[in-house]
Protein backbone atom coordinates (compact mmCIF):
# COMPACT_ATOMS: atom_id res chain seq x y z
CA UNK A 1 20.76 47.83 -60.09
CA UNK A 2 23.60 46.73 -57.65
CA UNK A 3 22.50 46.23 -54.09
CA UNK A 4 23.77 48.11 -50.89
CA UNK A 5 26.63 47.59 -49.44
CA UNK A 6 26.22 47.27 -45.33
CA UNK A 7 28.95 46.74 -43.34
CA UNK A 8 28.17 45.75 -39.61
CA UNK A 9 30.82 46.00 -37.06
CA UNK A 10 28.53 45.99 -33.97
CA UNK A 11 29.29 42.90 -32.30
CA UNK A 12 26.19 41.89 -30.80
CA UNK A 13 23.99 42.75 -33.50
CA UNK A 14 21.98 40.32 -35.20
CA UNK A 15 23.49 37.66 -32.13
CA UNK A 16 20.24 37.84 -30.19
CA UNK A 17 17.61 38.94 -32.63
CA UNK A 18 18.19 36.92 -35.50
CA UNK A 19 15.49 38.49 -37.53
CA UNK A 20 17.13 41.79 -37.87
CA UNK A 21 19.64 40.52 -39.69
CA UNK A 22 17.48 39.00 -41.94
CA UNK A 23 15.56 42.03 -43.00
CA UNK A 24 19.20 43.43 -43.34
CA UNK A 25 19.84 40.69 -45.58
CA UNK A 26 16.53 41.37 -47.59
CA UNK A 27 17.97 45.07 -48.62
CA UNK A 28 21.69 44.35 -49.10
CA UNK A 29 24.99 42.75 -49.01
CA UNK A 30 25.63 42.72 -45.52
CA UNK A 31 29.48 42.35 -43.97
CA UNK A 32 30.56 42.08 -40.88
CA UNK A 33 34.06 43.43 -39.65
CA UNK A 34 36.17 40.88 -38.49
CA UNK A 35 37.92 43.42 -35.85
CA UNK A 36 35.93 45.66 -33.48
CA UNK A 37 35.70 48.43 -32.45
CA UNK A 38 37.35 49.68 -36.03
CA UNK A 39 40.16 52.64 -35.50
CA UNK A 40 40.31 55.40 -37.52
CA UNK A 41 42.83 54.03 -39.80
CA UNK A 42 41.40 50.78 -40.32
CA UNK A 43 37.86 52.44 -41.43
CA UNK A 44 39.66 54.53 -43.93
CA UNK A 45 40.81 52.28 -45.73
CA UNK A 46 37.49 50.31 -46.35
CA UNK A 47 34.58 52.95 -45.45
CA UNK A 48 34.43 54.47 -49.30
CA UNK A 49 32.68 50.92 -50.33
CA UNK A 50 30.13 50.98 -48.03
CA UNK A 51 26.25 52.56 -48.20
CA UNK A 52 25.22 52.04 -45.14
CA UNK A 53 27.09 51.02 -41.51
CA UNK A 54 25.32 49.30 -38.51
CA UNK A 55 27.87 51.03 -36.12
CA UNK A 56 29.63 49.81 -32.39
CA UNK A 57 31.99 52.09 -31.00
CA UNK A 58 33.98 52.70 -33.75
CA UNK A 59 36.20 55.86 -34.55
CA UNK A 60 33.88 57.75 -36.73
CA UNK A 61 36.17 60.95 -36.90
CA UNK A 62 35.77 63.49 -39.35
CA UNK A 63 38.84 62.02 -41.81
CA UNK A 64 37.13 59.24 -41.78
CA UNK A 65 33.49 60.69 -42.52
CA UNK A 66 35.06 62.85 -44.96
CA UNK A 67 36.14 59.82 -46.83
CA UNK A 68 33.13 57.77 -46.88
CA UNK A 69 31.91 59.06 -50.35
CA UNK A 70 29.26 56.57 -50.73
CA UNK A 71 28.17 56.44 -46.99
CA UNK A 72 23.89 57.63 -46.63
CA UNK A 73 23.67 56.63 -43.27
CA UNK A 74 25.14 55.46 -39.97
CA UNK A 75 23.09 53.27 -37.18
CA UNK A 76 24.80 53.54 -33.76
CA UNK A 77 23.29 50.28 -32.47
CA UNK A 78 23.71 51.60 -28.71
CA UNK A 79 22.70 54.38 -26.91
CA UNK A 80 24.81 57.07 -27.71
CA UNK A 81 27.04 58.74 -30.35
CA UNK A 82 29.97 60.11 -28.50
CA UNK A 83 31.88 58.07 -31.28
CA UNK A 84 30.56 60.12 -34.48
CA UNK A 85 31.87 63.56 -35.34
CA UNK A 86 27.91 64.75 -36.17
CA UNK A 87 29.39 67.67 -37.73
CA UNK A 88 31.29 65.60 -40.47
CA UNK A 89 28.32 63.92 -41.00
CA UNK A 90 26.21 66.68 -41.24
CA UNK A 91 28.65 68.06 -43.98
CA UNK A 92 28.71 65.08 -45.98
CA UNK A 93 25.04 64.17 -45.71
CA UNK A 94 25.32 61.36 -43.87
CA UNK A 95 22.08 60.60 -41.59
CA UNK A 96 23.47 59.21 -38.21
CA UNK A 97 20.48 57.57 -36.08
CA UNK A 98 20.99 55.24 -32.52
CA UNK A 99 19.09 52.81 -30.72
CA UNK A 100 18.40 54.54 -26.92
CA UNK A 101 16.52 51.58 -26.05
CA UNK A 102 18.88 48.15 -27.64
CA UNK A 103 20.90 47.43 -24.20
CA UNK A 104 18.11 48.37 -21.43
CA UNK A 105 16.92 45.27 -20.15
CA UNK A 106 20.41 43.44 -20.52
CA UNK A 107 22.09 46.19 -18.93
CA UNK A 108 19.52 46.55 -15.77
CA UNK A 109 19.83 42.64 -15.77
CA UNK A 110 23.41 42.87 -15.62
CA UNK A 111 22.90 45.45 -12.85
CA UNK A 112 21.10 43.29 -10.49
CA UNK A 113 23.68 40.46 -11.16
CA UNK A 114 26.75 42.03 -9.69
CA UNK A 115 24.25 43.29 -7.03
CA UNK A 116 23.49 39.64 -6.31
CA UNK A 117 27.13 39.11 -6.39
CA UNK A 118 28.00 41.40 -4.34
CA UNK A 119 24.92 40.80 -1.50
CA UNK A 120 25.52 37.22 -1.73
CA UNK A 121 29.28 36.77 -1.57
CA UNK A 122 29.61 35.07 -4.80
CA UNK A 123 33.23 35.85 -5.57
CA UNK A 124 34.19 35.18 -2.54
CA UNK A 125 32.01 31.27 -2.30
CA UNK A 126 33.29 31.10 -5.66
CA UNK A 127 36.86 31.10 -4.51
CA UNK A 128 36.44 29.17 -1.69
CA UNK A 129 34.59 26.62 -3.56
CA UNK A 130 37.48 26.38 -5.98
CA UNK A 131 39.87 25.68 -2.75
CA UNK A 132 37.79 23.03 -1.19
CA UNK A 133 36.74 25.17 1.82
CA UNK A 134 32.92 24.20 2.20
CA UNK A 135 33.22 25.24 6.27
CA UNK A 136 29.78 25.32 7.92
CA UNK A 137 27.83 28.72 7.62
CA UNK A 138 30.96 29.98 5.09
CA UNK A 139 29.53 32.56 3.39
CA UNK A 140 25.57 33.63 4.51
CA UNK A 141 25.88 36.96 2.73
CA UNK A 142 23.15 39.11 3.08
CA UNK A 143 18.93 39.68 1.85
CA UNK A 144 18.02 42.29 -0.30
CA UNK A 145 14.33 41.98 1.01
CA UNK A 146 13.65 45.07 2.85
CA UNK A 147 16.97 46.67 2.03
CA UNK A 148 17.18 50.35 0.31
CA UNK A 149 17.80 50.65 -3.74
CA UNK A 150 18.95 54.38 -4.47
CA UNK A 151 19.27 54.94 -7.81
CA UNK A 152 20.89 57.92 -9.31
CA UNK A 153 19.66 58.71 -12.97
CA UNK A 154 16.23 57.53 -13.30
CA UNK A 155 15.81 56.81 -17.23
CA UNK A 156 15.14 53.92 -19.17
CA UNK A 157 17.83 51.59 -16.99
CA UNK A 158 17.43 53.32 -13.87
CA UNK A 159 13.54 52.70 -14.43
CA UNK A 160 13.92 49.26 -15.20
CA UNK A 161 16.54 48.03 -12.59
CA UNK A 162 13.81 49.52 -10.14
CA UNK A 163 11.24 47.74 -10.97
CA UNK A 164 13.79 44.44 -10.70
CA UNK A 165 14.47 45.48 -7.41
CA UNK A 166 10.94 45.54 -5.93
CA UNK A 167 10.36 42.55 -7.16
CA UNK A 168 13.05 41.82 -4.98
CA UNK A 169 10.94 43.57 -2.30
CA UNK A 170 13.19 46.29 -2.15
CA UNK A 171 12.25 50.10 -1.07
CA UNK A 172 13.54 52.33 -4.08
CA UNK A 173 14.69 55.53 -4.15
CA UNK A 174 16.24 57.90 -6.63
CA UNK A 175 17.73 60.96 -7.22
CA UNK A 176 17.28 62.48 -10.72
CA UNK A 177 16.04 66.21 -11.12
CA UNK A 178 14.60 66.02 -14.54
CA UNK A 179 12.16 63.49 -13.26
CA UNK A 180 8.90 65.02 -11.93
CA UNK A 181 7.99 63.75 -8.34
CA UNK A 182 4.47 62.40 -9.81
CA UNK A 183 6.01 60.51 -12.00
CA UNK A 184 8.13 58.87 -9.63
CA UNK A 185 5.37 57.88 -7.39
CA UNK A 186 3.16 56.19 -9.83
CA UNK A 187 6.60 53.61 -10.41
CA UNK A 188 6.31 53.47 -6.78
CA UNK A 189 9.94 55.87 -6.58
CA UNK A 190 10.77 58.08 -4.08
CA UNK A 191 12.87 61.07 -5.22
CA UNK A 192 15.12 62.43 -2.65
CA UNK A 193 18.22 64.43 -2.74
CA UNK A 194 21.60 63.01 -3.47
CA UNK A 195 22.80 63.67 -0.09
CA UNK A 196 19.83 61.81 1.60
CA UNK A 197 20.54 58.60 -1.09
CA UNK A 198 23.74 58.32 -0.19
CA UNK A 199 23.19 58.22 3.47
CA UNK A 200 20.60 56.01 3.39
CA UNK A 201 20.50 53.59 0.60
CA UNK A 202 22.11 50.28 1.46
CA UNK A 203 22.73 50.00 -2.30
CA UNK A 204 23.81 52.87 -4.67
CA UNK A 205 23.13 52.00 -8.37
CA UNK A 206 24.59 54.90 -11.01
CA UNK A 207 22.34 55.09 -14.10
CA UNK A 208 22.96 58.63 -15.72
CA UNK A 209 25.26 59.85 -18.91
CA UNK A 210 29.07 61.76 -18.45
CA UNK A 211 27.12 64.85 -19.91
CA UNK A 212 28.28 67.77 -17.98
């Protein structure tokens, strides 16, 4: 019996967890695209060898659904399938799944570096620094000790990018309405309106989907 045929054309898969490309490895002839993200056009012509796809943000569009004859199913390695016509895949049997938690700690991480950049004047020393201008007190910036955090969308990044920030010894606050207040409080979160974030948070942080 042949083995599976996986393509990959996430890139980051596999880069930082090495082992799940080894159990991938353990079940099947694993590829990996040498463009990403794949248009349309470029996935139909390859997409009918494949049984399986470890997805990025390719164009998974119903054409090209409709031509994956041997496709059983499609991993979204991210947190959302805004790329995958669901109802082609529904149609041709093809179980789509995703990965809501993959980026959450890299992307809260990434949050509270350009917040650092930004606070501490980094582009700006950065610049200077590749001028030669080293002038005394050239660039202070400012502490984010005691400074306000409001965060709007309080999921899995929002959650996590406050609990970087009061390690910072920031106060946090958040708007999100699907969050109950009690639940808020025990991550040491105050929920306020959107109005009062924005007129009081030193820092605004956005952490929610473009779902209507």
């Amino acid at each position: 019996m042949s083995r599976p045929k996986i393509l990959v054309t996430s890139r980051s898969y596999g880069r930082y967890y090495p082992d799940q490309l080894e159990r991938l490895k353990s079940v099947g002839e694993v590829v990996f695209s040498e463009t990403a993200p794949l248009k349309e056009e470029d996935l139909l012509k390859m997409i009918s060898e494949y049984d399986a796809i470890v997805a990025g943000v390719d164009e998974y569009t119903a054409r090209v659904l409709d031509a994956a004859k041997n496709l059983k199913i499609l991993a979204r390695y991210g947190v959302g399938v805004d790329n995958v016509d669901l109802e082609a895949a529904t149609r041709n049997g093809i179980i789509v799944t995703y990965t809501p938690g993959a980026n959450t700690n890299a992307v809260a991480e990434h949050t509270f570096a350009l917040i650092m950049a930004l606070v501490r004047d980094i582009p700006k020393l950065n610049e200077a620094g590749k001028q030669g201008l080293w002038g005394k007190g050239r660039g202070l910036g400012r502490e984010l000790r005691g400074k306000t955090l409001g965060i709007i969308g309080l999921g899995r990044i929002g959650r996590t990018v406050a609990e970087i920030a009061k390690g910072f010894g920031m106060t946090v606050i958040a708007y999100s309405p699907r969050v109950p207040r009690e639940e808020a409080e025990k991550l040491g979160i105050k929920l306020v309106s959107l109005e009062e974030l924005l007129s009081t948070a030193d820092i605004v942080s956005i952490h929610t989907s473009m779902s209507p």
